[in-house]
Protein backbone atom coordinates (compact mmCIF):
# COMPACT_ATOMS: atom_id res chain seq x y z
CA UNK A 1 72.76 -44.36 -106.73
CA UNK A 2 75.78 -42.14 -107.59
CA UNK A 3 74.05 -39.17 -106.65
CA UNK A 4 73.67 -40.26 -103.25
CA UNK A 5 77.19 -41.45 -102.92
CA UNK A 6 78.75 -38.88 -103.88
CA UNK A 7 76.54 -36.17 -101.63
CA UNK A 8 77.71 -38.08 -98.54
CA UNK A 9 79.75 -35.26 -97.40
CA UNK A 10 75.97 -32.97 -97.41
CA UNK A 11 74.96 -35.38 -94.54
CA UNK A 12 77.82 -35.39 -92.18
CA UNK A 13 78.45 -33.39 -88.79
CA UNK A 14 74.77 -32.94 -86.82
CA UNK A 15 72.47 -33.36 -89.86
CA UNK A 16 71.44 -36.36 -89.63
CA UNK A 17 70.98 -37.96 -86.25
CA UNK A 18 72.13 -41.33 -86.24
CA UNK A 19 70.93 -41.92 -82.54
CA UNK A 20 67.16 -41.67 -83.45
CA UNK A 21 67.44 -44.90 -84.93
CA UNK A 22 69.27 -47.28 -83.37
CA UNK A 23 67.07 -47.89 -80.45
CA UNK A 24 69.21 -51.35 -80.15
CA UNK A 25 72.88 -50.76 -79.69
CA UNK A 26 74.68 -47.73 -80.80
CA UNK A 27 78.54 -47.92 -79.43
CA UNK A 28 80.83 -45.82 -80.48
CA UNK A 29 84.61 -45.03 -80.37
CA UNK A 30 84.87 -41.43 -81.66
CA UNK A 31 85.01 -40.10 -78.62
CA UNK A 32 85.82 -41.80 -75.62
CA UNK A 33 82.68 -40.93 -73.51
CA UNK A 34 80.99 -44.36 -73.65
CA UNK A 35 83.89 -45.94 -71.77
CA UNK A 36 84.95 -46.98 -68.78
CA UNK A 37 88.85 -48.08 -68.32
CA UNK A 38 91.22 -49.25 -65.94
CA UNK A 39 94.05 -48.49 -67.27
CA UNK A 40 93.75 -49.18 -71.04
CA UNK A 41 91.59 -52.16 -70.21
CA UNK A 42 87.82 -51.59 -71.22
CA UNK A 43 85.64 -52.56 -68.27
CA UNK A 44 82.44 -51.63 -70.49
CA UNK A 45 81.41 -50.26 -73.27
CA UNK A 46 78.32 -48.15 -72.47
CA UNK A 47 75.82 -46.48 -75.05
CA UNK A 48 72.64 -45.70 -72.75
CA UNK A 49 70.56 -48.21 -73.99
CA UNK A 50 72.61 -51.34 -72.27
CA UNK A 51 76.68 -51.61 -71.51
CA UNK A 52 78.49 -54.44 -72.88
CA UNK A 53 81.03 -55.62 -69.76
CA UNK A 54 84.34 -57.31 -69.78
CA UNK A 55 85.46 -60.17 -68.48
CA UNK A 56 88.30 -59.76 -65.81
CA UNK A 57 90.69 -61.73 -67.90
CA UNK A 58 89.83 -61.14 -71.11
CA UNK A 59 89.42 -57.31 -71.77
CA UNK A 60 89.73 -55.42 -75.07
CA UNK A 61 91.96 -52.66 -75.03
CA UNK A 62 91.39 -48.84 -75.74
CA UNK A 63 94.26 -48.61 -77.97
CA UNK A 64 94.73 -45.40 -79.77
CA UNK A 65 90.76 -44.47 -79.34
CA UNK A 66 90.16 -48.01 -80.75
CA UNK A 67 88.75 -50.94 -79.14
CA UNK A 68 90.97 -53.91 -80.07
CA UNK A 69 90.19 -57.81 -79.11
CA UNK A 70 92.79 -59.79 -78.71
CA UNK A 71 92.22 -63.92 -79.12
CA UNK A 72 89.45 -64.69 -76.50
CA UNK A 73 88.85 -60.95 -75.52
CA UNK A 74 85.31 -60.20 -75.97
CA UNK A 75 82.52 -57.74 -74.83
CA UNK A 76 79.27 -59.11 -73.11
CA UNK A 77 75.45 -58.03 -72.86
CA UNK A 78 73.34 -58.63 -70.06
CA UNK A 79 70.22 -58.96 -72.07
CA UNK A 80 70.13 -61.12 -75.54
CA UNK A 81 69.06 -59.78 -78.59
CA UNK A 82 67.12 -61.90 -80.69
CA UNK A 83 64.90 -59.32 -83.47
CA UNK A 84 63.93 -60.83 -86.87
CA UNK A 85 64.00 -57.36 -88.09
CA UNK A 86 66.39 -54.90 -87.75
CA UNK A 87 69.71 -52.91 -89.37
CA UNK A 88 73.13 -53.54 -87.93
CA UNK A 89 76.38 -51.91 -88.93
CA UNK A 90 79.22 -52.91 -87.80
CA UNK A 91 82.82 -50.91 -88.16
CA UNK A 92 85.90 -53.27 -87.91
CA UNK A 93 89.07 -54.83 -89.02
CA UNK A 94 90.14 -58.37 -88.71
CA UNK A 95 94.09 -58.64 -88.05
CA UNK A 96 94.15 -62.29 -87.38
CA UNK A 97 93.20 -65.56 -89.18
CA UNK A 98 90.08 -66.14 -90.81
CA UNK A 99 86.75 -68.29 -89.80
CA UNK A 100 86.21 -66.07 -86.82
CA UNK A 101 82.99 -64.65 -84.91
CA UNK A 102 82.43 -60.62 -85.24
CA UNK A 103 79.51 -60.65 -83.19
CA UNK A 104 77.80 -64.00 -81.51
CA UNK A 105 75.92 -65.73 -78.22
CA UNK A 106 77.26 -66.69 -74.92
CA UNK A 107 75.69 -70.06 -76.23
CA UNK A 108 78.33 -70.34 -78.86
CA UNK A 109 75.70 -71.39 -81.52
CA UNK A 110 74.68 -68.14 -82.90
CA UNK A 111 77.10 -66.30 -84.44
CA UNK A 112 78.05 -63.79 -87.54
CA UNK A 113 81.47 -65.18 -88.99
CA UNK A 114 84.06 -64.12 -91.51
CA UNK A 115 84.61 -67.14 -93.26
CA UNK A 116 88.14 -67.99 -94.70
CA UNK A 117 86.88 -67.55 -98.35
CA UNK A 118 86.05 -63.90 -96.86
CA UNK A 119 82.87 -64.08 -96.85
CA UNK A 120 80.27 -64.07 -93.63
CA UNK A 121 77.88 -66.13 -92.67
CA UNK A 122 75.21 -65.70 -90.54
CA UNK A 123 74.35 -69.04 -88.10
CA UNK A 124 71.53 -69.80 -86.06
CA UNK A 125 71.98 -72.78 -83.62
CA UNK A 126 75.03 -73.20 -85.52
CA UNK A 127 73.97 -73.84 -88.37
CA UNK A 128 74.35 -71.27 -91.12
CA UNK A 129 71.24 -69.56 -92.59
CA UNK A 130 73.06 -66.99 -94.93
CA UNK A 131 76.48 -66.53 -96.62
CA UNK A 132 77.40 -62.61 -98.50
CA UNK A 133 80.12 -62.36 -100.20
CA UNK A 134 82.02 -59.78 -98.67
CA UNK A 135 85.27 -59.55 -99.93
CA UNK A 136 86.03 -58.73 -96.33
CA UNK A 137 89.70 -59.37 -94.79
CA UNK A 138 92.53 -61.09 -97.24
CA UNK A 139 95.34 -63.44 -97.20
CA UNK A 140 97.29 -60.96 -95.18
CA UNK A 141 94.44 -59.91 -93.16
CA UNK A 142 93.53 -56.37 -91.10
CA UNK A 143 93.81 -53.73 -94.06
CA UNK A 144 90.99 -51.89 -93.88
CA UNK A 145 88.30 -51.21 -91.79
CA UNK A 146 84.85 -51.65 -93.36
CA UNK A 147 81.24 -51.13 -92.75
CA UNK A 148 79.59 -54.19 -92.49
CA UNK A 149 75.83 -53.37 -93.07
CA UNK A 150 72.69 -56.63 -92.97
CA UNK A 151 69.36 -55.84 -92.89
CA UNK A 152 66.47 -58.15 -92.10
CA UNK A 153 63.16 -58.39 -92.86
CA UNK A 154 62.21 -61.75 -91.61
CA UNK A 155 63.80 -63.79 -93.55
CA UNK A 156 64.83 -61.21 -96.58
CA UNK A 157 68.71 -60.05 -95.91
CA UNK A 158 70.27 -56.84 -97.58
CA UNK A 159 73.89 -56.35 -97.12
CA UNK A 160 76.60 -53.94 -98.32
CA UNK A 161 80.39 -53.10 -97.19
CA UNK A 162 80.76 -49.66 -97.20
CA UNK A 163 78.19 -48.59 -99.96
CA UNK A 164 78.78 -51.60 -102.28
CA UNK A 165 75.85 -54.25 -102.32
CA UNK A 166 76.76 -58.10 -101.83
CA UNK A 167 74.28 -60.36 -102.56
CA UNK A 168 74.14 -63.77 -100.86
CA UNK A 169 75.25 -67.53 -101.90
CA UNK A 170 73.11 -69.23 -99.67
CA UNK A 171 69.54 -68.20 -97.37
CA UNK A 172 67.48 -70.50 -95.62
CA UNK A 173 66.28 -68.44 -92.92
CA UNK A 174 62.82 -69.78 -92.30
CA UNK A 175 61.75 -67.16 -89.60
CA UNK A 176 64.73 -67.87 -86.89
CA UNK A 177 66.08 -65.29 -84.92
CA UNK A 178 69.99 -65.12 -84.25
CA UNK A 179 70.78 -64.24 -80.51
CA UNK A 180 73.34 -61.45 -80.03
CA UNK A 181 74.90 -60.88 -76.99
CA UNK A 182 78.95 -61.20 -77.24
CA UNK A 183 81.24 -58.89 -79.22
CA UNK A 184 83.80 -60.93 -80.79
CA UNK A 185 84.28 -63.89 -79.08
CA UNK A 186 81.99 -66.55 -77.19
CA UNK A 187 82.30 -68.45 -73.67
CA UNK A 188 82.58 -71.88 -75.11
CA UNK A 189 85.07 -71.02 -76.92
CA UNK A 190 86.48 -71.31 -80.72
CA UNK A 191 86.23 -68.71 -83.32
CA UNK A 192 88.29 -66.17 -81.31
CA UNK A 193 88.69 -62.52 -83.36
CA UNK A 194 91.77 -60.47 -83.33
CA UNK A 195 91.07 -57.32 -84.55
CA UNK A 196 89.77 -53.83 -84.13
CA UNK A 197 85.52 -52.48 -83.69
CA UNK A 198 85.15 -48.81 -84.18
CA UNK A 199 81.22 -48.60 -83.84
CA UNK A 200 78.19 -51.11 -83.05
CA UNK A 201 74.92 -50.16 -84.54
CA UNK A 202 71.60 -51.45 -84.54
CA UNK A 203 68.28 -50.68 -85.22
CA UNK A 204 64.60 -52.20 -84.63
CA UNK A 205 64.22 -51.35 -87.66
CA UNK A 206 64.72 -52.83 -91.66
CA UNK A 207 65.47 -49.07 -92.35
CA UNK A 208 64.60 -47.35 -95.80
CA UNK A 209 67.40 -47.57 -98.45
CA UNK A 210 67.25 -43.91 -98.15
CA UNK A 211 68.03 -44.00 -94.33
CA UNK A 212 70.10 -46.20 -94.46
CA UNK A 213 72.45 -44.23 -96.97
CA UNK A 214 72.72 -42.01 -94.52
CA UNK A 215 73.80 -43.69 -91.73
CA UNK A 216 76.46 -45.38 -94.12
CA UNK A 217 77.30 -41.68 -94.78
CA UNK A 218 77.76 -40.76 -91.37
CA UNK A 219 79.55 -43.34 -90.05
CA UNK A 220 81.96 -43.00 -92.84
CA UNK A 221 82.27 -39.46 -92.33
CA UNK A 222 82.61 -39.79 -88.32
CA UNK A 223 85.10 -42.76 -88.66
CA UNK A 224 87.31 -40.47 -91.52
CA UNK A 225 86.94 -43.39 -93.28
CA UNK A 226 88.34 -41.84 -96.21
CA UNK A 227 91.65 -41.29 -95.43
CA UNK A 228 92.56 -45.16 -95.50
CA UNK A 229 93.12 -45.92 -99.23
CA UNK A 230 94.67 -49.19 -98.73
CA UNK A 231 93.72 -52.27 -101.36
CA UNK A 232 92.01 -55.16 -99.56
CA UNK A 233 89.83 -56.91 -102.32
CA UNK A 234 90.42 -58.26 -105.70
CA UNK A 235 87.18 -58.42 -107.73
CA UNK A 236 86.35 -60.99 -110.08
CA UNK A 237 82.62 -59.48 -112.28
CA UNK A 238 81.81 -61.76 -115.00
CA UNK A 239 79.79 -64.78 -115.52
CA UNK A 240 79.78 -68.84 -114.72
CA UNK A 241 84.33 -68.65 -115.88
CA UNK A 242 84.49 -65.90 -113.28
CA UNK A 243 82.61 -68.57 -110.92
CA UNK A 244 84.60 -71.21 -111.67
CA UNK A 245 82.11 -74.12 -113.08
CA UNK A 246 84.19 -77.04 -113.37
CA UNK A 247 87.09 -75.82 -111.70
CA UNK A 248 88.45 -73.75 -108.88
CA UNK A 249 88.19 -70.30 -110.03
CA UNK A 250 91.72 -68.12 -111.48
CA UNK A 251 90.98 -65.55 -108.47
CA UNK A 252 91.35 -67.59 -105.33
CA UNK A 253 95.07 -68.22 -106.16
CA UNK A 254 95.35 -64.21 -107.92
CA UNK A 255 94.29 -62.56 -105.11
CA UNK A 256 96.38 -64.75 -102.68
CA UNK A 257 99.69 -63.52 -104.52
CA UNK A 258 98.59 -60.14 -104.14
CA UNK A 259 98.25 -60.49 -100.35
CA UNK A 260 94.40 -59.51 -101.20
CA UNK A 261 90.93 -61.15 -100.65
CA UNK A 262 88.90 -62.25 -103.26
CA UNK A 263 85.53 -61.70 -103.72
CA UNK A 264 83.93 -63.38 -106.54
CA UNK A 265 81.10 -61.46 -108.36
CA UNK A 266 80.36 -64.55 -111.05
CA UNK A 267 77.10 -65.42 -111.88
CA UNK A 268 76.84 -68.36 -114.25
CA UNK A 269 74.48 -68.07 -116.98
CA UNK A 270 74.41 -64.39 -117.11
CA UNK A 271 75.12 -61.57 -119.92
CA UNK A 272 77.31 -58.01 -119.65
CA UNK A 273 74.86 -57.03 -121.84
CA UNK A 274 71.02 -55.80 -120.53
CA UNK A 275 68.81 -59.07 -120.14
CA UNK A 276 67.87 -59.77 -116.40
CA UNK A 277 68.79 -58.09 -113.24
CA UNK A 278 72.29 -60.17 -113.01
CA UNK A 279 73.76 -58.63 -116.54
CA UNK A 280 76.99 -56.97 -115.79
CA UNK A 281 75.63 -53.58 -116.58
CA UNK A 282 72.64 -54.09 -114.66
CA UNK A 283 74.40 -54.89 -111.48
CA UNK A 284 78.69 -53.51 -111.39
CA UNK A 285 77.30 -49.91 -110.02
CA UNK A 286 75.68 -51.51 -106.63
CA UNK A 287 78.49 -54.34 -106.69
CA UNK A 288 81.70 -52.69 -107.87
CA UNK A 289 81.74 -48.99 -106.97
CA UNK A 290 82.35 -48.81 -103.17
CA UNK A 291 84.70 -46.09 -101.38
CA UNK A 292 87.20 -45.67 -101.06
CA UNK A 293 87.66 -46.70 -104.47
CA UNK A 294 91.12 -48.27 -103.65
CA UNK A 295 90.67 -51.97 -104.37
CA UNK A 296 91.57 -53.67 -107.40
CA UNK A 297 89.29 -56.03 -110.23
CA UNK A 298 89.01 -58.34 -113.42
CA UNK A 299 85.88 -58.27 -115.73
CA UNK A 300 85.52 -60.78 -118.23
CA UNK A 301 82.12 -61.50 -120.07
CA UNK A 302 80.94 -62.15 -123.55
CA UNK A 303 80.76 -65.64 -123.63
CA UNK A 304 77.00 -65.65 -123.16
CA UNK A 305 76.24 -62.43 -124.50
CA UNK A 306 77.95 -64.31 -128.06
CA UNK A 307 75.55 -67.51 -127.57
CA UNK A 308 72.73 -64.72 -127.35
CA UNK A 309 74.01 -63.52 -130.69
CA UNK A 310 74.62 -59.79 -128.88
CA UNK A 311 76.55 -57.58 -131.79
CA UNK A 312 79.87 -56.46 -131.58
CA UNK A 313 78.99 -53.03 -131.01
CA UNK A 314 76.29 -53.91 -128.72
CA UNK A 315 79.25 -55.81 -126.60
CA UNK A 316 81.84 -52.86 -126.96
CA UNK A 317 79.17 -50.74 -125.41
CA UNK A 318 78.24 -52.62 -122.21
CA UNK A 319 82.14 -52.39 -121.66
CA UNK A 320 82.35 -49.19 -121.80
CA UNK A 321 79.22 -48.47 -119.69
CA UNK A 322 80.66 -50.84 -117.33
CA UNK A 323 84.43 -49.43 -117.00
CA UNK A 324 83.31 -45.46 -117.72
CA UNK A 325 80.97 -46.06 -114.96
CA UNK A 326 83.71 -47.73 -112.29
CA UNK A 327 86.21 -44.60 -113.50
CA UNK A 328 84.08 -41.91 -113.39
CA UNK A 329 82.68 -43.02 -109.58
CA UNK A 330 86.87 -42.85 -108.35
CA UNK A 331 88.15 -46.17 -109.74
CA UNK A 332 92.06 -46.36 -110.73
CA UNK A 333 91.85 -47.30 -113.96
CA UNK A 334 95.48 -49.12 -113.60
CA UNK A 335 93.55 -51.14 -110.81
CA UNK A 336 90.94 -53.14 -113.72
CA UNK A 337 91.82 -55.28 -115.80
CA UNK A 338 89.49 -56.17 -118.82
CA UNK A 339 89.98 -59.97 -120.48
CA UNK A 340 88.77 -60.94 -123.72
CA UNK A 341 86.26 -64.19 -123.43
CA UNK A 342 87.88 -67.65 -123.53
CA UNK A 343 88.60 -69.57 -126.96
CA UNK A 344 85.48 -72.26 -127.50
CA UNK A 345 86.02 -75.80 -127.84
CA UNK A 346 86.75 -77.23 -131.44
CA UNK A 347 86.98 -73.29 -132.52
CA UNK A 348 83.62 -72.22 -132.27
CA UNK A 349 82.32 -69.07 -132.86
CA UNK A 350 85.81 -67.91 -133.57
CA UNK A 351 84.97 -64.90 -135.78
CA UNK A 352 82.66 -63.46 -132.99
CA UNK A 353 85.06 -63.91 -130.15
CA UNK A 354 87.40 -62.32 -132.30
CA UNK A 355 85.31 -59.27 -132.90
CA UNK A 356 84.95 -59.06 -129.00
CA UNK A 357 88.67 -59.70 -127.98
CA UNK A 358 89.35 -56.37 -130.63
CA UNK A 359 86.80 -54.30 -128.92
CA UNK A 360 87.66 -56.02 -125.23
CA UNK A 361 91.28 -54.35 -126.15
CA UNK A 362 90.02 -50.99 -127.43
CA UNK A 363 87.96 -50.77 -124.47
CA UNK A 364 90.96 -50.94 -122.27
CA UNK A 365 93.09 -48.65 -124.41
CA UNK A 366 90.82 -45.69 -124.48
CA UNK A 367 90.40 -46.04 -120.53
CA UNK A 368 93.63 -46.97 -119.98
CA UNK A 369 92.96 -49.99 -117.70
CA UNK A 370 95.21 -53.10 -117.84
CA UNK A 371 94.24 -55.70 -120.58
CA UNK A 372 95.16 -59.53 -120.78
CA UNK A 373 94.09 -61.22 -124.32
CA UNK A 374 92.55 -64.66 -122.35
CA UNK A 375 90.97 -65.29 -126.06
CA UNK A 376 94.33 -65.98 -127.75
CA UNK A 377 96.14 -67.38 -124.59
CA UNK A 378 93.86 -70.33 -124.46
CA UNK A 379 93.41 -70.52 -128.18
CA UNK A 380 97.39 -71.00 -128.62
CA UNK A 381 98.35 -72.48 -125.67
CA UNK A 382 96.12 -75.68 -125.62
CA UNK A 383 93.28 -75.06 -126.91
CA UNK A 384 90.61 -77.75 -126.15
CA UNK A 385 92.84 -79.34 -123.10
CA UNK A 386 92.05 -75.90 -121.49
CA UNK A 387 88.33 -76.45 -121.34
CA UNK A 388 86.05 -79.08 -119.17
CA UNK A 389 83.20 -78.76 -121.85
CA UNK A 390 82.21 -76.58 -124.81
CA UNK A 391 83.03 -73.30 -122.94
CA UNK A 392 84.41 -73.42 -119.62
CA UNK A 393 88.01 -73.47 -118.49
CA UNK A 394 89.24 -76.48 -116.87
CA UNK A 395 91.79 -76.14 -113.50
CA UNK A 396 94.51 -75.68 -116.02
CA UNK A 397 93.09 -73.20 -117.84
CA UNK A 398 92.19 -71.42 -114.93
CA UNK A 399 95.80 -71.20 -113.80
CA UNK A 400 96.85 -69.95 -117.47
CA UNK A 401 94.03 -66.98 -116.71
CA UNK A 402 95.31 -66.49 -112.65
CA UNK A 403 98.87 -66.01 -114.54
CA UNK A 404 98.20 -64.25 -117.37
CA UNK A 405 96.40 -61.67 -115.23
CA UNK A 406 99.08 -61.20 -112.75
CA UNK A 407 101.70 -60.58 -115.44
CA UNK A 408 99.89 -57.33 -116.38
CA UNK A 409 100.96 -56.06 -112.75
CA UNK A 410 97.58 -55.03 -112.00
């Protein structure tokens, strides 16, 4: 995977030819040849294959060689598009509140929505039929634009931001299609986007990872995508803590002081080290290393990975895997922040989480990342009235992580 990402730059300018593929819709703002204005008011939004009209009152604006949508502005389709397999990419930036419709019906019942715990959700008649989590947007939202990627294959979904894989919370798709025809806002009203759209893509086609790479590449490259650095997403990677079983999880309220959004990469029941597909060294290249690189993240694992009776050394070596990987790919090392595994109730297993807090700490040391000692926090500070069972942190212990954390000025 890193060798494609970081040959992106090989595939920019007129190699590859993103046209030939999306037969569907293929706007796009980097020039402004598919437009026609009055004023700074678009009147439509033109690709060849079928324009996308505004409404009289309600016109997006060519600001700057951006489209922006104001509120109830929106875009509209003459003909519906209703595939149940195909690749759409979307290039935008939400600047005002959350639970809002990037790209819908006229019907008002199909939509794609950022949702206010930032992620999207795909509906069909209104009801929804997949959730990502995307990361997308934050608390103060509109600081970044992204490339929102889903591909179908009936009712299979792949999505990414950028080049980073999100997997989904939720899929019932039994073989619906969801009816696209507005861009950013629906007749009936509700769910009105503010923002900016830079490009519209979308193919008849589930297209090859390998294709697909490359239009991620090129779009990235067209869009000089690169040269906005700016934080938008706090990471939480670990297992069912990181989830928050039992409580509200430490990285809702984190992220919120840091003006970010939070996108949380938990998986209950699941090791750092090698087991299944889910381990943390299995999965933090597709989930965690994304360009531009600028965002910022917690790991903690080991709880399960000591139940599995996984060696110190074995431990200390999925860490660095995981945080030598993140670095080498462009991650700020002063932007992770490693935490030892909580304290277990009535002491358990105290001599292993021990041996894992030590090499937790040497692990951030040697990379230089930030480090906050969760082990000993809950151990001194409470103990067992920290935990809703054997192993996971109650709401208070949660907030004792959120803090901890943020006093490392990560």
């Amino acid at each position: 995977m890193e060798g494609i990402k970081n040959a992106w730059f090989l595939l920019s300018g007129g190699v590859f030819n993103l046209s030939q593929y999306m037969d569907l819709v293929n706007l796009q703002s980097v020039t402004t040849s598919q437009f026609t204005l009055t004023g700074s008011s678009i009147d439509s939004w033109n690709d060849g294959i079928s324009a996308w009209n505004g409404v009289t009152t309600a016109r997006p604006t060519l600001t700057a060689g951006i489209p922006l949508f104001d509120g109830g502005d929106k875009l509209t389709r003459a003909a519906t598009l209703n595939p149940t397999v195909y690749s759409l990419y979307v290039i935008f930036k939400n600047t005002g509140v959350l639970s809002k419709m990037i790209m819908g019906s006229s019907s008002g019942s199909d939509y794609l929505l950022q949702n206010p715990n930032y992620s999207v959700t795909m509906n069909v008649g209104g009801v929804a039929k997949s959730t990502l989590t995307t990361g997308l947007g934050s608390s103060v939202t509109g600081q970044r634009y992204s490339i929102l990627a889903i591909r179908r294959n009936g009712n299979t979904i792949t999505a990414s931001v950028n080049d980073r894989a999100v997997y989904e919370l939720t899929n019932t798709f039994a073989g619906q299609a969801m009816l696209l025809d507005v861009l950013m806002s629906y007749n009936a009203g509700g769910f009105f986007m503010t923002g900016g759209v830079k490009a519209v893509c979308m193919s008849s086609q589930n297209l090859s990872d390998s294709i697909h790479d490359q239009v991620i590449n090129k779009l990235y490259t067209d869009y000089s995508m690169a040269s906005d650095t700016t934080a938008m997403t706090l990471f939480g990677f670990g297992d069912s803590n990181t989830a928050g079983q039992g409580a509200t999880s430490y990285l809702v309220a984190l992220a919120s002081g840091m003006s970010l959004a939070h996108c949380n990469l938990g998986i209950s029941g699941t090791r750092l080290t090698t087991l299944t597909a889910n381990s943390g060294v299995a999965r933090y290249d597709a989930q965690l290393n994304s360009r531009p690189y600028s965002d910022k993240c917690v790991i903690q694992y080991g709880t399960n990975d000591i139940i599995g009776a996984v060696s110190q050394a074995t431990y200390e070596a999925g860490l660095v895997t995981v945080v030598g990987g993140m670095i080498a790919a462009g991650w700020d090392a002063a932007k992770i922040c490693l935490c030892s595994p909580p304290y277990q109730q009535a002491g358990a297993n105290a001599a292993a989480l021990a041996l894992y807090n030590t090499s937790t700490q040497t692990v951030a040391t040697t990379y230089g990342t930030k480090f906050f000692d969760l082990y000993t926090d809950i151990k001194d500070n409470g103990g067992d009235t920290l935990l809703s069972d054997t192993v996971h942190l109650n709401a208070s212990g949660q907030t004792r992580w959120q803090n901890g954390v943020a006093a490392t000025g990560l």
